[in-house]
C-alpha atoms as a PDB file:
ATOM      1  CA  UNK A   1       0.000   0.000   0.000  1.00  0.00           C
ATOM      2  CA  UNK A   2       2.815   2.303   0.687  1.00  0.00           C
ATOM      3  CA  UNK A   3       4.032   1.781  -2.992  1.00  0.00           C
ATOM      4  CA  UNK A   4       1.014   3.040  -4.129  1.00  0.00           C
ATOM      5  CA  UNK A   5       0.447   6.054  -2.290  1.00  0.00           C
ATOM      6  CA  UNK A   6       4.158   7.015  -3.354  1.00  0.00           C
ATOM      7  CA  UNK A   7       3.658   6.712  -6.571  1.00  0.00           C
ATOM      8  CA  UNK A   8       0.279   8.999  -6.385  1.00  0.00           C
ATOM      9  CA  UNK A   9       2.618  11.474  -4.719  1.00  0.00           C
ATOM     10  CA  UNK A  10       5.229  10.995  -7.366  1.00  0.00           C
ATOM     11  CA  UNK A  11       2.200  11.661  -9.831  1.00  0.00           C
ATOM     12  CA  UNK A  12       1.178  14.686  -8.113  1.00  0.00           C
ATOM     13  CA  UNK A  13       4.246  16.052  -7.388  1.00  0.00           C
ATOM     14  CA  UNK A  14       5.230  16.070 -10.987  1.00  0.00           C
ATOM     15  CA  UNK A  15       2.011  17.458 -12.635  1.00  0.00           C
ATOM     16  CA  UNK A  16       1.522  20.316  -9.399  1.00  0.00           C
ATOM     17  CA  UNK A  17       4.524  20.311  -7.697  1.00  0.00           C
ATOM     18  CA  UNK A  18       5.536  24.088  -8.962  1.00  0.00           C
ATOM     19  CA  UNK A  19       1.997  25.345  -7.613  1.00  0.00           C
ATOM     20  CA  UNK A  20       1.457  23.127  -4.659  1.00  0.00           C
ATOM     21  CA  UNK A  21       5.433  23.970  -3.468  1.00  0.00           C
ATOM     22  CA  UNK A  22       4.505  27.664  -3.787  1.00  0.00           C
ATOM     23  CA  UNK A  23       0.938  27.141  -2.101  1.00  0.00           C
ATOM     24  CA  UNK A  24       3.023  24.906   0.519  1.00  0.00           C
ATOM     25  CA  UNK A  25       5.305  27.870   1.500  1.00  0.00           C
ATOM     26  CA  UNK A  26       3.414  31.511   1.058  1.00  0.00           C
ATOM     27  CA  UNK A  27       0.095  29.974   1.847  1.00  0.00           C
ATOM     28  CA  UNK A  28      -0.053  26.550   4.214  1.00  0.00           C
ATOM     29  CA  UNK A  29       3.220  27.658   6.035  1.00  0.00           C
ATOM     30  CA  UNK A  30       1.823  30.897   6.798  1.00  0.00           C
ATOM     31  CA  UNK A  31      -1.867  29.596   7.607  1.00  0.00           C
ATOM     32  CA  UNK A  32      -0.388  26.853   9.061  1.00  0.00           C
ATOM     33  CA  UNK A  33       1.382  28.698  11.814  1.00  0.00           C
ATOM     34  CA  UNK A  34      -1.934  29.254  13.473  1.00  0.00           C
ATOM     35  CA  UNK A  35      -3.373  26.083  13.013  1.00  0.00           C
ATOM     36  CA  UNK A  36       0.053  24.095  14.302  1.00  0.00           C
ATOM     37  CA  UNK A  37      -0.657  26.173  17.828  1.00  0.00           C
ATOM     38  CA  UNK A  38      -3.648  25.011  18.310  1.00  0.00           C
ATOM     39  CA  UNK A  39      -3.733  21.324  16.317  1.00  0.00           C
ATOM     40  CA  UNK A  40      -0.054  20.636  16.307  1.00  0.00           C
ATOM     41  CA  UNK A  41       1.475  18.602  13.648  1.00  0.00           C
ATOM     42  CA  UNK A  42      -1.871  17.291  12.254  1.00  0.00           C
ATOM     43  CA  UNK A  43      -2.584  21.124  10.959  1.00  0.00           C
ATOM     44  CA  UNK A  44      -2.213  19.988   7.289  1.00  0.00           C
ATOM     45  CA  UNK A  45      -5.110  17.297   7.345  1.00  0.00           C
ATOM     46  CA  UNK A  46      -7.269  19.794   9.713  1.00  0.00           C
ATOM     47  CA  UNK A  47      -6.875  22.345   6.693  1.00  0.00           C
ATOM     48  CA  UNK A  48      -7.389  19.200   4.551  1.00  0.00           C
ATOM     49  CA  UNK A  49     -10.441  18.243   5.698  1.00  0.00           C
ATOM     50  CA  UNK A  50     -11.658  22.085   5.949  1.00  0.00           C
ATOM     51  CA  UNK A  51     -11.041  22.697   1.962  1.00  0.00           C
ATOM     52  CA  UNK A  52     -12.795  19.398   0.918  1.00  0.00           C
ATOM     53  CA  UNK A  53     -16.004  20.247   3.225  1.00  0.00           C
ATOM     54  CA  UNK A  54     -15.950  23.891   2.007  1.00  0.00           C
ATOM     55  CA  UNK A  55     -15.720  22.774  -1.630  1.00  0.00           C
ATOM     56  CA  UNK A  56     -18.353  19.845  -1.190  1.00  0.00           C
ATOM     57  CA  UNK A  57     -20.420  23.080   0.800  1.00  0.00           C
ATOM     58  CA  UNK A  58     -20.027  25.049  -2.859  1.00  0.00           C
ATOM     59  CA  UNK A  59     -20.837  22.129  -4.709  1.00  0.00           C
ATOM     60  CA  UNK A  60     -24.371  21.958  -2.779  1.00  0.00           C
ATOM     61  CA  UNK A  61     -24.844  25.718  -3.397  1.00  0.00           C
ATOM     62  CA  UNK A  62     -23.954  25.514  -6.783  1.00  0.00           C
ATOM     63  CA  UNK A  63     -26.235  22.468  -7.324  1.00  0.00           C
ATOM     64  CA  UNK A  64     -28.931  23.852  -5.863  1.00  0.00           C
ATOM     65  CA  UNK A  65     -29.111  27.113  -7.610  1.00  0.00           C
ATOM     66  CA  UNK A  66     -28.792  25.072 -10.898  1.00  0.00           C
ATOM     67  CA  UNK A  67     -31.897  23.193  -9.863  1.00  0.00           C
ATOM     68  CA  UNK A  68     -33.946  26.063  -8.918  1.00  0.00           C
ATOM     69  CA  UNK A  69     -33.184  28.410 -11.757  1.00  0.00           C
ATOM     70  CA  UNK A  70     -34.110  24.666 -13.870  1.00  0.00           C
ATOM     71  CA  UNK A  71     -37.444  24.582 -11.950  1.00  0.00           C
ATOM     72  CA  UNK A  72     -38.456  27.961 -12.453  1.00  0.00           C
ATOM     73  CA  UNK A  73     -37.828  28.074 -16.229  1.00  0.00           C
ATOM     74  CA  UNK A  74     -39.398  24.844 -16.110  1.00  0.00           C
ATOM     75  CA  UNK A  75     -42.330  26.154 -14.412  1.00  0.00           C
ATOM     76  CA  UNK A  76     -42.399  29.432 -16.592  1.00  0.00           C
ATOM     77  CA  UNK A  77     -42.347  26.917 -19.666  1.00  0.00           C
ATOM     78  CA  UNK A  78     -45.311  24.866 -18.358  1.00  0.00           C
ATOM     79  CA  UNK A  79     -47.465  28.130 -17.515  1.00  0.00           C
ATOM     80  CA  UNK A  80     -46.770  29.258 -21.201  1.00  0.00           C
ATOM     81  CA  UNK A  81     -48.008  26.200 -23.071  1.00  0.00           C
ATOM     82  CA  UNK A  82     -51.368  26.751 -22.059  1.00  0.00           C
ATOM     83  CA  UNK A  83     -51.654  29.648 -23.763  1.00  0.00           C
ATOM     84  CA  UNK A  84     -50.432  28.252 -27.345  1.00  0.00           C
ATOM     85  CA  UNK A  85     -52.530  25.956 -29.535  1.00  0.00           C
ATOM     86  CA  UNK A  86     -51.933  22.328 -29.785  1.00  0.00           C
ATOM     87  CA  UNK A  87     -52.015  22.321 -33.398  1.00  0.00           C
ATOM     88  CA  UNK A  88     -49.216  25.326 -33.488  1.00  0.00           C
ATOM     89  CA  UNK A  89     -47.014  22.760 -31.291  1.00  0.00           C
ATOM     90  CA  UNK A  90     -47.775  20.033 -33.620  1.00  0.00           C
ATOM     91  CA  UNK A  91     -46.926  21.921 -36.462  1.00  0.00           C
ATOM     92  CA  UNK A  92     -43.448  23.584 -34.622  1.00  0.00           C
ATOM     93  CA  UNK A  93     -42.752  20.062 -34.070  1.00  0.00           C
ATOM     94  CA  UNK A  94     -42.990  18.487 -37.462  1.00  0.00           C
ATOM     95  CA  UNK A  95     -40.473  22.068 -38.518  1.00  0.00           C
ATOM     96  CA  UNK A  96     -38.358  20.752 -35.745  1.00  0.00           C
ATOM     97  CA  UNK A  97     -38.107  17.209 -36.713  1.00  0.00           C
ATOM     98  CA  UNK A  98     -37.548  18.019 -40.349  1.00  0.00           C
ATOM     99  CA  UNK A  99     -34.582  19.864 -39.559  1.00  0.00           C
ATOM    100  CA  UNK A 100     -33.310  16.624 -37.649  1.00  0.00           C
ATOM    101  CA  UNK A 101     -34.005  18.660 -33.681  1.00  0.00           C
ATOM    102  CA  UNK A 102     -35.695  15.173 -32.952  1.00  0.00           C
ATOM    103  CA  UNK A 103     -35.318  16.255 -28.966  1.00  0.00           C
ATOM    104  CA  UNK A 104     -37.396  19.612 -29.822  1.00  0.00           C
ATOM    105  CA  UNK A 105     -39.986  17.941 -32.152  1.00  0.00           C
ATOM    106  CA  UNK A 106     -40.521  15.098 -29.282  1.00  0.00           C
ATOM    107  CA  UNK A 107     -40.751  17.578 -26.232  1.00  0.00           C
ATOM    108  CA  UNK A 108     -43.595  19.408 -28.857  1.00  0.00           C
ATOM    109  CA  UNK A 109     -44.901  16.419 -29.632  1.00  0.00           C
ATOM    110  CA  UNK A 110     -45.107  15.839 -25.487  1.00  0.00           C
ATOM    111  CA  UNK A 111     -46.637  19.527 -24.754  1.00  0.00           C
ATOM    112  CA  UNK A 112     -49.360  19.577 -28.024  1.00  0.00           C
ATOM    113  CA  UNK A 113     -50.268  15.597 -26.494  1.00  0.00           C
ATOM    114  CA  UNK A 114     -50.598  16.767 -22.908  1.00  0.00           C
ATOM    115  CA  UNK A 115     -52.288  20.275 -23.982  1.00  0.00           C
ATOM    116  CA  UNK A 116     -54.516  18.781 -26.019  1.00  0.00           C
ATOM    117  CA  UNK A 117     -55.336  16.066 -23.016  1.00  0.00           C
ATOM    118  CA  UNK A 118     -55.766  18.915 -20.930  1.00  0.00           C
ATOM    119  CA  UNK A 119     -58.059  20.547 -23.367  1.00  0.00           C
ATOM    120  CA  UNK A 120     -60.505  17.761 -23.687  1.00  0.00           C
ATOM    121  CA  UNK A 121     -60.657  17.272 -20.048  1.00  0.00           C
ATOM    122  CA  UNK A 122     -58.879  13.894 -19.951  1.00  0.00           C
ATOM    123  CA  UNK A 123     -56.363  15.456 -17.627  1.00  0.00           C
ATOM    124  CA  UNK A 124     -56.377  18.406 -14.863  1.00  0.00           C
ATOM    125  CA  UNK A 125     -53.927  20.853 -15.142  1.00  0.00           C
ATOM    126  CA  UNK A 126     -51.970  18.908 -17.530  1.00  0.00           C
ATOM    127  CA  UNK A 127     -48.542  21.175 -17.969  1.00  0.00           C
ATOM    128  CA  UNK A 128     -48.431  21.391 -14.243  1.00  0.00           C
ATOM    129  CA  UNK A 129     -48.087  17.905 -13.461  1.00  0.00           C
ATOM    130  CA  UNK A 130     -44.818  15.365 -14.150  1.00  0.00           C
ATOM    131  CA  UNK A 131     -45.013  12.593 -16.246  1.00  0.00           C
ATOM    132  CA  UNK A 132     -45.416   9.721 -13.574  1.00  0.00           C
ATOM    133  CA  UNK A 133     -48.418  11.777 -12.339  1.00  0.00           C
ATOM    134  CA  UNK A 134     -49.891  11.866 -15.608  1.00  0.00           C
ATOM    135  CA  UNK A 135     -49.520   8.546 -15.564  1.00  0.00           C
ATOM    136  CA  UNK A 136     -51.562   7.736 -12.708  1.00  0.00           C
ATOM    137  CA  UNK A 137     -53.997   9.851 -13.748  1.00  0.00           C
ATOM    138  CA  UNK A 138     -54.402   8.114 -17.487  1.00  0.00           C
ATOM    139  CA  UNK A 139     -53.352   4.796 -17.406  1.00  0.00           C
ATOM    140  CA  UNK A 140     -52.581   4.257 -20.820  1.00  0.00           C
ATOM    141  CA  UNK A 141     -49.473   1.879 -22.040  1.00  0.00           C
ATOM    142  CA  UNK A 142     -48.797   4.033 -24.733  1.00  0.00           C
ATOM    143  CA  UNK A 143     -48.674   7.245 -22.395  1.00  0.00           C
ATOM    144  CA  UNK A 144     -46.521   5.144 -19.690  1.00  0.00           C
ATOM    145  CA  UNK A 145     -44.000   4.714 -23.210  1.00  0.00           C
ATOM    146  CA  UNK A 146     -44.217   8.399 -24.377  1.00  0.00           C
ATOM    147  CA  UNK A 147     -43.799   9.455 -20.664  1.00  0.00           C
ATOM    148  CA  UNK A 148     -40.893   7.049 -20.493  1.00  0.00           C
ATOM    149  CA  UNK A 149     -39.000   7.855 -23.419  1.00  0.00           C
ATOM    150  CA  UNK A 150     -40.015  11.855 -22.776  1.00  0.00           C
ATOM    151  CA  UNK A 151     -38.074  11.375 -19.602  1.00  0.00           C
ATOM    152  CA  UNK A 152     -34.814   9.727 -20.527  1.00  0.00           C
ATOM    153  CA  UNK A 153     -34.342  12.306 -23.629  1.00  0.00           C
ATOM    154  CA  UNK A 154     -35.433  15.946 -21.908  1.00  0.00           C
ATOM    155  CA  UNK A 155     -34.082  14.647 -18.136  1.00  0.00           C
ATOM    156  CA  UNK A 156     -31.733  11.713 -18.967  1.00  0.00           C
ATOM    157  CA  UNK A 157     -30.117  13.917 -21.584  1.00  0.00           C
ATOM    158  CA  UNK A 158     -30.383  10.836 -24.685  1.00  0.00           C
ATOM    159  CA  UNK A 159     -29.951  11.228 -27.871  1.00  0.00           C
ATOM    160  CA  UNK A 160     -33.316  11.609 -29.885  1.00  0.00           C
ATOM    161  CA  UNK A 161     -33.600  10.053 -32.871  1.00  0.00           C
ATOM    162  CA  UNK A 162     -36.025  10.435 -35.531  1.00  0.00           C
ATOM    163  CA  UNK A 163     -37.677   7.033 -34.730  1.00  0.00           C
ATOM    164  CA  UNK A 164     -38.642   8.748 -31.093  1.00  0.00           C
ATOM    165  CA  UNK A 165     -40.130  12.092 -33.208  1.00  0.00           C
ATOM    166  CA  UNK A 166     -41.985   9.634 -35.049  1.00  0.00           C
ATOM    167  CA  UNK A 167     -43.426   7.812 -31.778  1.00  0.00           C
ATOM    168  CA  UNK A 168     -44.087  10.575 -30.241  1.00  0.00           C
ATOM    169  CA  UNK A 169     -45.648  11.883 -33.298  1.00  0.00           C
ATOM    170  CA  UNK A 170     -48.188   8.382 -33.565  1.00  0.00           C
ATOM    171  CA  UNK A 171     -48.105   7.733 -29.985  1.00  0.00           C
ATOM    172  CA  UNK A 172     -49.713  11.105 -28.870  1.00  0.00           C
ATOM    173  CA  UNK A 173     -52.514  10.443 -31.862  1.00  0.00           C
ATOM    174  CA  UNK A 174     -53.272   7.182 -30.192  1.00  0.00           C
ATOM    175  CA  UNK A 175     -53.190   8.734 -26.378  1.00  0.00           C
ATOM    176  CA  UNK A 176     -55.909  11.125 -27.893  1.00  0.00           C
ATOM    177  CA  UNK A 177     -58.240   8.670 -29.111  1.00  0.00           C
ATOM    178  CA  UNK A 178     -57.899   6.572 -26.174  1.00  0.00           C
ATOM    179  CA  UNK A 179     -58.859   9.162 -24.050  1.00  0.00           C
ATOM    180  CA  UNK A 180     -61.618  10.291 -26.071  1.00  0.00           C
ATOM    181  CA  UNK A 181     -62.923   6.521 -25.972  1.00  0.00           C
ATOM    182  CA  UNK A 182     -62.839   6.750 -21.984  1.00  0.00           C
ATOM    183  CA  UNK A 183     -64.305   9.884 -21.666  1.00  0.00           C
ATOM    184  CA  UNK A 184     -67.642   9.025 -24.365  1.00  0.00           C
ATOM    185  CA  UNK A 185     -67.620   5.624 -22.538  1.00  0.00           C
ATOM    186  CA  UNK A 186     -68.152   6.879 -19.445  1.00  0.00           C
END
C-alpha cells in the first residue's frame, strides 16, 4: 500500500509540484502557523479536511441554484403552453423534426399531447403535473411509453432520434383517441 500512495505522490508532485510547493510555503506555512498552535502537527489534514467540506459546501450551493433556476424556467415553460394551440405545437414540431431537432420535435410532440389532453378534459392541469403523475392519472401503455421515453431524452439527456419524433408523433394520436374513448364511454 505504501508503494502506491508514493507513486500517487510521485504523480502529483510532478504534474503540481511548482503550484502546490509555492501554495506549501506563502500559503499553508503561513496559515499553518496558526493552526500548528492550536492542532499541532496534524494542521495539514485539519486544513485538509476544511477545503474538501468547504468545496463539497459550494458544490451543494452551486447544485442547488442550478436546480432552482431549472425549476423555475421549467415552471415558466409549463405556464406558457397553455396559452399556445396544440395544433401550433404540432406543427413547430414536425419544422423541428424536419430539420433533424428530434429532442425539440418530441418535447412538442409531449406539450401539443398533454395540452390537447388537458383541453378535452382527460387530464387536470396537464402542464403542471410530471409525467409519472400523468400517468396515474391516465393509465394508458402508450402514455406510460411516451412518458418514459419523454423522460430519458429531456431529463436523462439521450440522444433523440427520428424514430422517437416519429413515436411521439403516432403515440400522442393514439393517447388522444384513447382518451376520447374513456371519456364518451363513461
Amino acid at each position: 500500500m505504501r508503494g502506491l500512495f508514493t507513486w500517487i505522490g510521485h504523480g502529483l508532485k510532478f504534474v503540481f509540484g511548482g503550484f502546490l510547493g509555492w501554495m506549501y510555503r506563502h500559503v499553508l506555512l503561513k496559515v499553518g502557523h496558526g493552526f500548528s498552535s492550536a492542532f499541532g502537527s496534524w494542521w495539514p489534514y485539519v486544513l485538509g479536511v476544511l477545503a474538501v467540506f468547504v468545496g463539497a459546501l459550494a458544490g451543494y450551493v452551486a447544485f442547488r441554484h442550478r436546480t432552482r433556476s431549472l425549476q423555475a424556467a421549467s415552471r415558466q415553460r409549463a405556464v406558457a403552453a397553455p396559452s399556445q394551440v396544440p395544433e401550433e405545437l404540432e406543427r413547430l414540431a414536425e419544422a423541428a423534426a424536419a430539420a433533424n431537432d428530434f429532442e425539440t420535435a418530441v418535447r412538442l410532440w409531449y406539450q401539443a399531447g398533454v395540452l390537447r389532453l388537458t383541453l378535452r378534459g382527460s387530464i387536470t392541469s396537464g402542464p403542471m403535473r410530471t409525467d409519472a403523475q400523468l400517468v396515474r392519472e391516465l393509465p394508458s401503455r402508450t402514455l406510460v411509453d411516451l412518458a418514459s421515453r419523454h423522460a430519458q431524452i429531456v431529463y436523462g439527456r439521450q440522444r433523440a432520434t427520428s424514430d422517437d419524433a416519429q413515436r411521439a408523433r403516432e403515440g400522442w394520436r393514439v393517447v388522444v383517441n384513447e382518451s376520447t374513448r374513456s371519456l364518451v364511454g363513461s
